[in-house]
PDB file of N, CA and C in Angstrom:
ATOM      1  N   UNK A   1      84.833 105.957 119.721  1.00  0.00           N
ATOM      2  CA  UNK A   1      85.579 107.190 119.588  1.00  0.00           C
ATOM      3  C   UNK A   1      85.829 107.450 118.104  1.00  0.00           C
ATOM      4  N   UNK A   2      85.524 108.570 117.651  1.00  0.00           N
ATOM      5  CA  UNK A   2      86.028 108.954 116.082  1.00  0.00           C
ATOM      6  C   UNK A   2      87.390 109.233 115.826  1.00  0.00           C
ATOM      7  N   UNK A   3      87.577 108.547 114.662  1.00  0.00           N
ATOM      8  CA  UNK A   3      89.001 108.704 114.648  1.00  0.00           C
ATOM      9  C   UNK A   3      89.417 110.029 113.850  1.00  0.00           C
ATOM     10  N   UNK A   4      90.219 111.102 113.791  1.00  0.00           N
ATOM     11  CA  UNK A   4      89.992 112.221 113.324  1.00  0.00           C
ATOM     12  C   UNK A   4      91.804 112.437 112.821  1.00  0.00           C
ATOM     13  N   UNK A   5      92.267 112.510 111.726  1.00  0.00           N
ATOM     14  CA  UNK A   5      93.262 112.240 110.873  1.00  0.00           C
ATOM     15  C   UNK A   5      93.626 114.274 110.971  1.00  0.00           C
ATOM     16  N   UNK A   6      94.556 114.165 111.549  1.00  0.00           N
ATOM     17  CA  UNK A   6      95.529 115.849 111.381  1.00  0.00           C
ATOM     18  C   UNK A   6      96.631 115.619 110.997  1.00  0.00           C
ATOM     19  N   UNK A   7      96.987 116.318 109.687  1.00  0.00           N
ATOM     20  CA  UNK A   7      97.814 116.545 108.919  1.00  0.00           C
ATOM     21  C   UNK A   7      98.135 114.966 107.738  1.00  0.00           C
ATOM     22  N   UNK A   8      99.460 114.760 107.768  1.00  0.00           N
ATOM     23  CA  UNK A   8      99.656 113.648 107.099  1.00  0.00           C
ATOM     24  C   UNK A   8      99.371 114.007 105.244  1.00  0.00           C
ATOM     25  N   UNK A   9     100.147 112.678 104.960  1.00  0.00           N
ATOM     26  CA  UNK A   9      99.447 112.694 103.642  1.00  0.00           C
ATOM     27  C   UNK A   9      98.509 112.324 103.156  1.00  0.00           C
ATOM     28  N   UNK A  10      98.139 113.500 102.148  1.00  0.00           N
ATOM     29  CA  UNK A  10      96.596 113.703 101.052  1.00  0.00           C
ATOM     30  C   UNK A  10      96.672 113.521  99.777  1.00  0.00           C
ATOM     31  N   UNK A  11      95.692 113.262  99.437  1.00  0.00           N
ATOM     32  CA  UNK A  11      95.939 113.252  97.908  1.00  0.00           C
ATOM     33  C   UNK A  11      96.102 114.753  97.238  1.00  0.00           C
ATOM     34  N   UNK A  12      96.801 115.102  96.516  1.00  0.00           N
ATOM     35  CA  UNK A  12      97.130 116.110  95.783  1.00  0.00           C
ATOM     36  C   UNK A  12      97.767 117.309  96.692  1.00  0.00           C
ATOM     37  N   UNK A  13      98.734 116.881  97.711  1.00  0.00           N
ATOM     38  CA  UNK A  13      99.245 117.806  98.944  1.00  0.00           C
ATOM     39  C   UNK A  13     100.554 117.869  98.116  1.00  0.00           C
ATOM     40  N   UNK A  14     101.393 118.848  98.564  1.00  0.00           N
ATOM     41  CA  UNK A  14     102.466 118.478  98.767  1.00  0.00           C
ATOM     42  C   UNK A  14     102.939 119.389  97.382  1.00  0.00           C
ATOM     43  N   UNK A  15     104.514 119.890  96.883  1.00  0.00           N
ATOM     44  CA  UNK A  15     104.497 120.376  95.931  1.00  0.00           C
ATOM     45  C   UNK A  15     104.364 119.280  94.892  1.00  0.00           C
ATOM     46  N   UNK A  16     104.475 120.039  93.387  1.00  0.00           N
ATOM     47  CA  UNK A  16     104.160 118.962  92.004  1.00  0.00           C
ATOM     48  C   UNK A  16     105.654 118.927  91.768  1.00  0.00           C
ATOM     49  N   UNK A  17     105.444 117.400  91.481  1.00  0.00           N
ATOM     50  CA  UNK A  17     106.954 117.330  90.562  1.00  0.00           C
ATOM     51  C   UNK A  17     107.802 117.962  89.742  1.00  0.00           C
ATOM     52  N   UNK A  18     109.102 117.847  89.637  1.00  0.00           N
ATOM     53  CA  UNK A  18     110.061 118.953  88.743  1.00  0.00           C
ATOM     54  C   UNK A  18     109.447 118.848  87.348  1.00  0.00           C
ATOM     55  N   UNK A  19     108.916 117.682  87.135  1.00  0.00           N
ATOM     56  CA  UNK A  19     108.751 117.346  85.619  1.00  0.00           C
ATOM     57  C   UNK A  19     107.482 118.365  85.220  1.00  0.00           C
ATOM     58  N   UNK A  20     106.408 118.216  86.053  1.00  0.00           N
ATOM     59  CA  UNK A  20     105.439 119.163  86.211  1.00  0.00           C
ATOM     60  C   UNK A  20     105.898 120.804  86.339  1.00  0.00           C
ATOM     61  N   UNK A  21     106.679 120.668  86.982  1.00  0.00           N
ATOM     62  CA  UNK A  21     106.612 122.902  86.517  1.00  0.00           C
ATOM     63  C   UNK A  21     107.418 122.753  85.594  1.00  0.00           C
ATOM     64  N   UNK A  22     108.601 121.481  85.366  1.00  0.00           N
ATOM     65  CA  UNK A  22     109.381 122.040  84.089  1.00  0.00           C
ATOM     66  C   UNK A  22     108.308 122.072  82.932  1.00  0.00           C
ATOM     67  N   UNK A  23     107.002 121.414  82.941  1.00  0.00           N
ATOM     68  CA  UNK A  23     106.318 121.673  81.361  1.00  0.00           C
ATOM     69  C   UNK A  23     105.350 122.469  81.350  1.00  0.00           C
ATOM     70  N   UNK A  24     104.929 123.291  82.489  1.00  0.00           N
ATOM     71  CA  UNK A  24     104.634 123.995  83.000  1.00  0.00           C
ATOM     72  C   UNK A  24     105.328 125.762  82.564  1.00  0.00           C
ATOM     73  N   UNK A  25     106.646 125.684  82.865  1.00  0.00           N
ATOM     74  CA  UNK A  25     107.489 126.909  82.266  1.00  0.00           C
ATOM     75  C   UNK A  25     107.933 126.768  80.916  1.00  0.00           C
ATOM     76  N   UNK A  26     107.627 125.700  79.802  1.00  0.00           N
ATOM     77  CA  UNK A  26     108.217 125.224  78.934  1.00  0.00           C
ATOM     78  C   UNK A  26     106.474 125.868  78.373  1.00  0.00           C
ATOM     79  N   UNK A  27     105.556 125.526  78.820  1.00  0.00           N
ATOM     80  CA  UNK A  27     103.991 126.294  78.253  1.00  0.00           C
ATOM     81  C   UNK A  27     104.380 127.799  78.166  1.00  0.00           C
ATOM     82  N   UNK A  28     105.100 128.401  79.420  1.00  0.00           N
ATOM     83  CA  UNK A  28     104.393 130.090  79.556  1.00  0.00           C
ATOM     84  C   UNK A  28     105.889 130.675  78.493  1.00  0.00           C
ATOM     85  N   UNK A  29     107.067 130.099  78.320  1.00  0.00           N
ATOM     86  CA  UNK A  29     108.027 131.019  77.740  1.00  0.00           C
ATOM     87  C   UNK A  29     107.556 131.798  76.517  1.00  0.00           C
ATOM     88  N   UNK A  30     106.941 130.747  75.346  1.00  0.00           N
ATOM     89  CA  UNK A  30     106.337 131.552  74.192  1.00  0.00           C
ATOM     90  C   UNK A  30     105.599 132.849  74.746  1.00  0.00           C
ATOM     91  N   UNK A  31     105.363 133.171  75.460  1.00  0.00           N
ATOM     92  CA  UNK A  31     104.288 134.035  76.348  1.00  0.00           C
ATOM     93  C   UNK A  31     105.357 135.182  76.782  1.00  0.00           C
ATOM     94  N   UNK A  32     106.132 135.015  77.199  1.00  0.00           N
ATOM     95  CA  UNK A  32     107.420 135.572  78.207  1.00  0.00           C
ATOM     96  C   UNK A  32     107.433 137.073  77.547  1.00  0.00           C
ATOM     97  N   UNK A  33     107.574 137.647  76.192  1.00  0.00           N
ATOM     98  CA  UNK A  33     107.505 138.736  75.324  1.00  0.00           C
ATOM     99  C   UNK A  33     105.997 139.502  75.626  1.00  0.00           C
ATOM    100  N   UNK A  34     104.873 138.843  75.437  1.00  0.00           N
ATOM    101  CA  UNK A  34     103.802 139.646  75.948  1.00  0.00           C
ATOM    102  C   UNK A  34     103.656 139.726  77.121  1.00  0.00           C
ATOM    103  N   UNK A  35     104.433 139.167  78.329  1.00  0.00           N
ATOM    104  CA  UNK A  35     103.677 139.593  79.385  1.00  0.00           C
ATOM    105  C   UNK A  35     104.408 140.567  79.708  1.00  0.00           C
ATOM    106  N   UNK A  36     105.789 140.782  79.502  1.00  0.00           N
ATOM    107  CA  UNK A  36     107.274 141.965  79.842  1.00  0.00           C
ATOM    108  C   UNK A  36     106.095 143.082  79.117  1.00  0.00           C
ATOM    109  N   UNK A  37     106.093 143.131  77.991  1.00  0.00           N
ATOM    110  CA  UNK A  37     104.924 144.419  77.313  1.00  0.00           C
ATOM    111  C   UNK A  37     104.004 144.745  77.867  1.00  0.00           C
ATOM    112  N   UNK A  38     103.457 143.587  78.081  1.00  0.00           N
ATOM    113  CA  UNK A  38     101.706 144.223  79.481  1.00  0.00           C
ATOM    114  C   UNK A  38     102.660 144.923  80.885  1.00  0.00           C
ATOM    115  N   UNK A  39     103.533 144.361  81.631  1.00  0.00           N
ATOM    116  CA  UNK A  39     103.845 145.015  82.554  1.00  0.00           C
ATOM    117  C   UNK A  39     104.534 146.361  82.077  1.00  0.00           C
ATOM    118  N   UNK A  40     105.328 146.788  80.889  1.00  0.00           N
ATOM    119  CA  UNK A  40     105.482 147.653  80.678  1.00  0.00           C
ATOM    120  C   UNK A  40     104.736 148.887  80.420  1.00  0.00           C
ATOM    121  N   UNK A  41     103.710 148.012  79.964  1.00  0.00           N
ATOM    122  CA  UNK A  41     102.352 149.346  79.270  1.00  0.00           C
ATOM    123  C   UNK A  41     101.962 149.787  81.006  1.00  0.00           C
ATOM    124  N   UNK A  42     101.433 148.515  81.684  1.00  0.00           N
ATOM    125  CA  UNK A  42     101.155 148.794  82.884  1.00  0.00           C
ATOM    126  C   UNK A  42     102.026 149.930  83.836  1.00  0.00           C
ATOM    127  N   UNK A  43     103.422 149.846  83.255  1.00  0.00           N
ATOM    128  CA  UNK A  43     104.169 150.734  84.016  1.00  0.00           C
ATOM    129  C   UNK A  43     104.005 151.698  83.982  1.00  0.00           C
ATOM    130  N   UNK A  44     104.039 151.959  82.564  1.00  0.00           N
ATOM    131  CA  UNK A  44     103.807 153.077  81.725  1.00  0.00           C
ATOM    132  C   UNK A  44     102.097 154.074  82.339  1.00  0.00           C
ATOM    133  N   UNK A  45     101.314 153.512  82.361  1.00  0.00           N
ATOM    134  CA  UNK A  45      99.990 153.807  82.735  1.00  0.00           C
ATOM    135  C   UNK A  45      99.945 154.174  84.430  1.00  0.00           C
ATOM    136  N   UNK A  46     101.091 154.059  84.754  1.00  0.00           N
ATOM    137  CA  UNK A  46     101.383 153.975  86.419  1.00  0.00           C
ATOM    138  C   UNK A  46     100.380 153.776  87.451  1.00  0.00           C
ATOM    139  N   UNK A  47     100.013 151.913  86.339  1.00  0.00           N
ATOM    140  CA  UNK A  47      98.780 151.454  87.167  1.00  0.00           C
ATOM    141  C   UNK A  47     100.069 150.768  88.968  1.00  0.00           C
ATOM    142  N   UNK A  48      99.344 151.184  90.072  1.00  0.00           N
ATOM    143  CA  UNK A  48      99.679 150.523  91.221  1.00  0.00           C
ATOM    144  C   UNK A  48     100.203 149.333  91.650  1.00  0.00           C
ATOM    145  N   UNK A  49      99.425 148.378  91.154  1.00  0.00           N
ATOM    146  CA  UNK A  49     100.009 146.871  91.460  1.00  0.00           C
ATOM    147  C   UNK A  49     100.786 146.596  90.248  1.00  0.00           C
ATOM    148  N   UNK A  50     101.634 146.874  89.158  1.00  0.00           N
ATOM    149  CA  UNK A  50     102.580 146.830  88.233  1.00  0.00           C
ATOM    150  C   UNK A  50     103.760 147.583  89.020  1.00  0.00           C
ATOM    151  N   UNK A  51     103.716 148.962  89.492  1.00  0.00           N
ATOM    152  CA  UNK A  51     104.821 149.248  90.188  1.00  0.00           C
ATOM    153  C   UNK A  51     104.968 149.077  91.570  1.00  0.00           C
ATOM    154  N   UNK A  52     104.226 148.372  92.075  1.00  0.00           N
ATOM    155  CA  UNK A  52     104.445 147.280  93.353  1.00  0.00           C
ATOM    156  C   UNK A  52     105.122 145.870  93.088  1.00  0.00           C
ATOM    157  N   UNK A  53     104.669 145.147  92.037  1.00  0.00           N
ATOM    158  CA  UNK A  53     104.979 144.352  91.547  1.00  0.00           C
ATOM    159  C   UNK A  53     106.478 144.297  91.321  1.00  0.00           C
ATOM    160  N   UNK A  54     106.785 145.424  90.515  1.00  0.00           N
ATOM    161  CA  UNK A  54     108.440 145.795  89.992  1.00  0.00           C
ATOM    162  C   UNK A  54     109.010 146.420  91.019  1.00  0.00           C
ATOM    163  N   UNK A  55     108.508 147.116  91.966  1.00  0.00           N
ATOM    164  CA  UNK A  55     109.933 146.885  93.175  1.00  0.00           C
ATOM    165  C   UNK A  55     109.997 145.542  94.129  1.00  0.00           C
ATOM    166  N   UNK A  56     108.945 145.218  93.941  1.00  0.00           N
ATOM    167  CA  UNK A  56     109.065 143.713  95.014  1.00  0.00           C
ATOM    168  C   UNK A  56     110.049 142.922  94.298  1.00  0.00           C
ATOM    169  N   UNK A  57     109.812 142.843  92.967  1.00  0.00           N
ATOM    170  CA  UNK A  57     111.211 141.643  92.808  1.00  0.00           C
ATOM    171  C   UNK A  57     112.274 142.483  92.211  1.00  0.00           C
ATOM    172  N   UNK A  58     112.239 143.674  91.936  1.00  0.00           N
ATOM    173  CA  UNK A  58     113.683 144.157  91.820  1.00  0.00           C
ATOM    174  C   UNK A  58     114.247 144.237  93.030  1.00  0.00           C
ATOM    175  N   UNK A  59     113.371 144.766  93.746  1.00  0.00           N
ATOM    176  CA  UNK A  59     114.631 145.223  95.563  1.00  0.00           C
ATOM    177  C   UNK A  59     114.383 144.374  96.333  1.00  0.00           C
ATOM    178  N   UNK A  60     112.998 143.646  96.220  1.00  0.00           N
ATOM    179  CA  UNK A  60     112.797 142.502  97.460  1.00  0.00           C
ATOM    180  C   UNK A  60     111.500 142.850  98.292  1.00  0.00           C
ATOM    181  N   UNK A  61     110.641 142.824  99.133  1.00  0.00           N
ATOM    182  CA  UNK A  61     109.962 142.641  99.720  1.00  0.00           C
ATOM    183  C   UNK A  61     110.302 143.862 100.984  1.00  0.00           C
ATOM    184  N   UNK A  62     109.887 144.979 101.742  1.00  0.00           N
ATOM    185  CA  UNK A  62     110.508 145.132 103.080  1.00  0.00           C
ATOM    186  C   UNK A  62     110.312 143.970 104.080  1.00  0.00           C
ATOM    187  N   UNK A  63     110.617 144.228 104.906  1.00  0.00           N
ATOM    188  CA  UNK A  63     111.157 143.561 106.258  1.00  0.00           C
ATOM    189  C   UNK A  63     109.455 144.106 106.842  1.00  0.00           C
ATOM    190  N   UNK A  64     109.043 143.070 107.286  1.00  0.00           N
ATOM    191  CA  UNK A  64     107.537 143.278 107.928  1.00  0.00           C
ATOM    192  C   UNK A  64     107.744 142.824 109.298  1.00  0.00           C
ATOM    193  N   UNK A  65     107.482 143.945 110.278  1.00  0.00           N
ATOM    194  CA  UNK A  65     107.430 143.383 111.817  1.00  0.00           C
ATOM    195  C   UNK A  65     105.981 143.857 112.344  1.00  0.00           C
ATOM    196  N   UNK A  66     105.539 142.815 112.868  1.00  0.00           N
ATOM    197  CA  UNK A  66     104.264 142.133 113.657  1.00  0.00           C
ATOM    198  C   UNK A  66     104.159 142.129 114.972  1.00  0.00           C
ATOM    199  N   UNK A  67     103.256 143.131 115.594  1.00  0.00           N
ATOM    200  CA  UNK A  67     103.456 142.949 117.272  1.00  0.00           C
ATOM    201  C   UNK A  67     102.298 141.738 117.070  1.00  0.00           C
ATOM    202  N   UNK A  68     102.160 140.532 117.565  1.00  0.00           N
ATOM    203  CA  UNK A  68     101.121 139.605 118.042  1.00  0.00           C
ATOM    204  C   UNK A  68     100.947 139.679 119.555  1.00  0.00           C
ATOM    205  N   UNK A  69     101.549 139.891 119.952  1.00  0.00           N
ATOM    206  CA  UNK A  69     101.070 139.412 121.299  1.00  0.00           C
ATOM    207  C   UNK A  69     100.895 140.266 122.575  1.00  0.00           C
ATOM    208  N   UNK A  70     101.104 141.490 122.083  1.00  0.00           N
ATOM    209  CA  UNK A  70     100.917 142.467 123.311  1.00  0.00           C
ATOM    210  C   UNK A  70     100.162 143.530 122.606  1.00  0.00           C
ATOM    211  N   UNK A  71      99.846 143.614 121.862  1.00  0.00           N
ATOM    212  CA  UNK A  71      99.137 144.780 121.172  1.00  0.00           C
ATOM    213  C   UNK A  71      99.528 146.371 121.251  1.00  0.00           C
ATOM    214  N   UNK A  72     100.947 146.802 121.565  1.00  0.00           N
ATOM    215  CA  UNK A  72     101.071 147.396 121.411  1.00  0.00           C
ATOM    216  C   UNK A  72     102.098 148.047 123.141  1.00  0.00           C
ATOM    217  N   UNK A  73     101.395 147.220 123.743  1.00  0.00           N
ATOM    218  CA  UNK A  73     101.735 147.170 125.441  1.00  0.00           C
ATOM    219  C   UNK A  73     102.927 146.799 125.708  1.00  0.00           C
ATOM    220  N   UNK A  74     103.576 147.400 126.486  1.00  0.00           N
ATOM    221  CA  UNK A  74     104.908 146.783 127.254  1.00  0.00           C
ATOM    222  C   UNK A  74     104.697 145.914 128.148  1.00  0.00           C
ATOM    223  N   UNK A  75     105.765 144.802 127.958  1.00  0.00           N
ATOM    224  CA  UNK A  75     105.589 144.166 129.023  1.00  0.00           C
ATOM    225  C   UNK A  75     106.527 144.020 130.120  1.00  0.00           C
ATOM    226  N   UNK A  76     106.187 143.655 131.481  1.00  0.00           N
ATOM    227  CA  UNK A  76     107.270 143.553 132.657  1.00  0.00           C
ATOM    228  C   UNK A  76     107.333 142.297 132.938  1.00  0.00           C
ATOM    229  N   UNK A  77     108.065 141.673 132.578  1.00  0.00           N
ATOM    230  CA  UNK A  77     108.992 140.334 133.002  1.00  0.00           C
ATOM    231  C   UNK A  77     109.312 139.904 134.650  1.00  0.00           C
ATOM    232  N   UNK A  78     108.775 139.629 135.685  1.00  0.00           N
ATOM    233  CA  UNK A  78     109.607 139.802 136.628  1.00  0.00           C
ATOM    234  C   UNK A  78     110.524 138.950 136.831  1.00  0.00           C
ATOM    235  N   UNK A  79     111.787 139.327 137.790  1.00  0.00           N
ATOM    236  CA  UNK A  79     113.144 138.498 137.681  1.00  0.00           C
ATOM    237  C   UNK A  79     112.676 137.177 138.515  1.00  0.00           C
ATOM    238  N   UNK A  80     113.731 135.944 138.566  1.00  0.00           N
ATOM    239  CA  UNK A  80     113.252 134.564 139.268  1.00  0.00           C
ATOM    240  C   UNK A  80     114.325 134.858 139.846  1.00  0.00           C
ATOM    241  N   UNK A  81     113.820 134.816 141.571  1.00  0.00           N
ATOM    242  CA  UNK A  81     114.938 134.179 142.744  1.00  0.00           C
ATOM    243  C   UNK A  81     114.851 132.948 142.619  1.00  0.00           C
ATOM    244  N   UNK A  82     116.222 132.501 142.572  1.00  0.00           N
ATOM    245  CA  UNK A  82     116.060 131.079 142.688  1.00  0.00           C
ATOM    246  C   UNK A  82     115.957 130.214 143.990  1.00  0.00           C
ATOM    247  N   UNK A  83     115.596 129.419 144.547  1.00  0.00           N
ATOM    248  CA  UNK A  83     114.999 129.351 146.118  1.00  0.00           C
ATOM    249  C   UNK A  83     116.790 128.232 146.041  1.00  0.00           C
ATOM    250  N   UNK A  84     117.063 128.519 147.555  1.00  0.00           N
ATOM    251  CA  UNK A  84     118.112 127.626 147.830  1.00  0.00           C
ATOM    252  C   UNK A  84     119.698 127.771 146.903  1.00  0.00           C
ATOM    253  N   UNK A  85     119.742 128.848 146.689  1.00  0.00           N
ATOM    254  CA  UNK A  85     121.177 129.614 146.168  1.00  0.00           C
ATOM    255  C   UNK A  85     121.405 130.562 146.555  1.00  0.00           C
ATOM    256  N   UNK A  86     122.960 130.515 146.401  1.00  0.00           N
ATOM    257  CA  UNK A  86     123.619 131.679 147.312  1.00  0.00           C
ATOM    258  C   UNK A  86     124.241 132.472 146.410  1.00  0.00           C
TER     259      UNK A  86
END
């Protein structure tokens, strides 16, 4: 029988250490001034994904609802008699 491994730990799974994004955000700050300017020019140019970008994290994300499982269809539930109650 093959033995077949689901989920568990992997090498390189999992998030990276604090130490890792802290030198990580300690790389991009010098940066922090040109990229506010590119999104600004971008604003400015009223390229699309710049002012998608700037209401998603100013106001947040909307609220996304997903029919999966009925496609659109109602469904009827029927009620349970329970056998042997009064």
């Amino acid at each position: 029988m093959e033995s077949k491994q689901n989920g568990g730990a992997r090498p390189g799974a999992g998030r990276k250490p604090k130490i890792e994004e802290q030198k990580l955000i300690e790389k991009l700050t010098p940066l922090e001034e040109i990229a506010f300017v590119a999104l600004k020019n971008a604003l400015v140019d009223e390229e699309s994904w710049a002012v998608k970008l700037f209401f998603d994290y100013k106001f947040g994300k909307p609220k996304e609802s997903r029919d999966i499982t009925t496609n659109g269809d109602s469904i009827s539930i029927p009620l349970i008699d329970w056998i042997g109650e009064d």
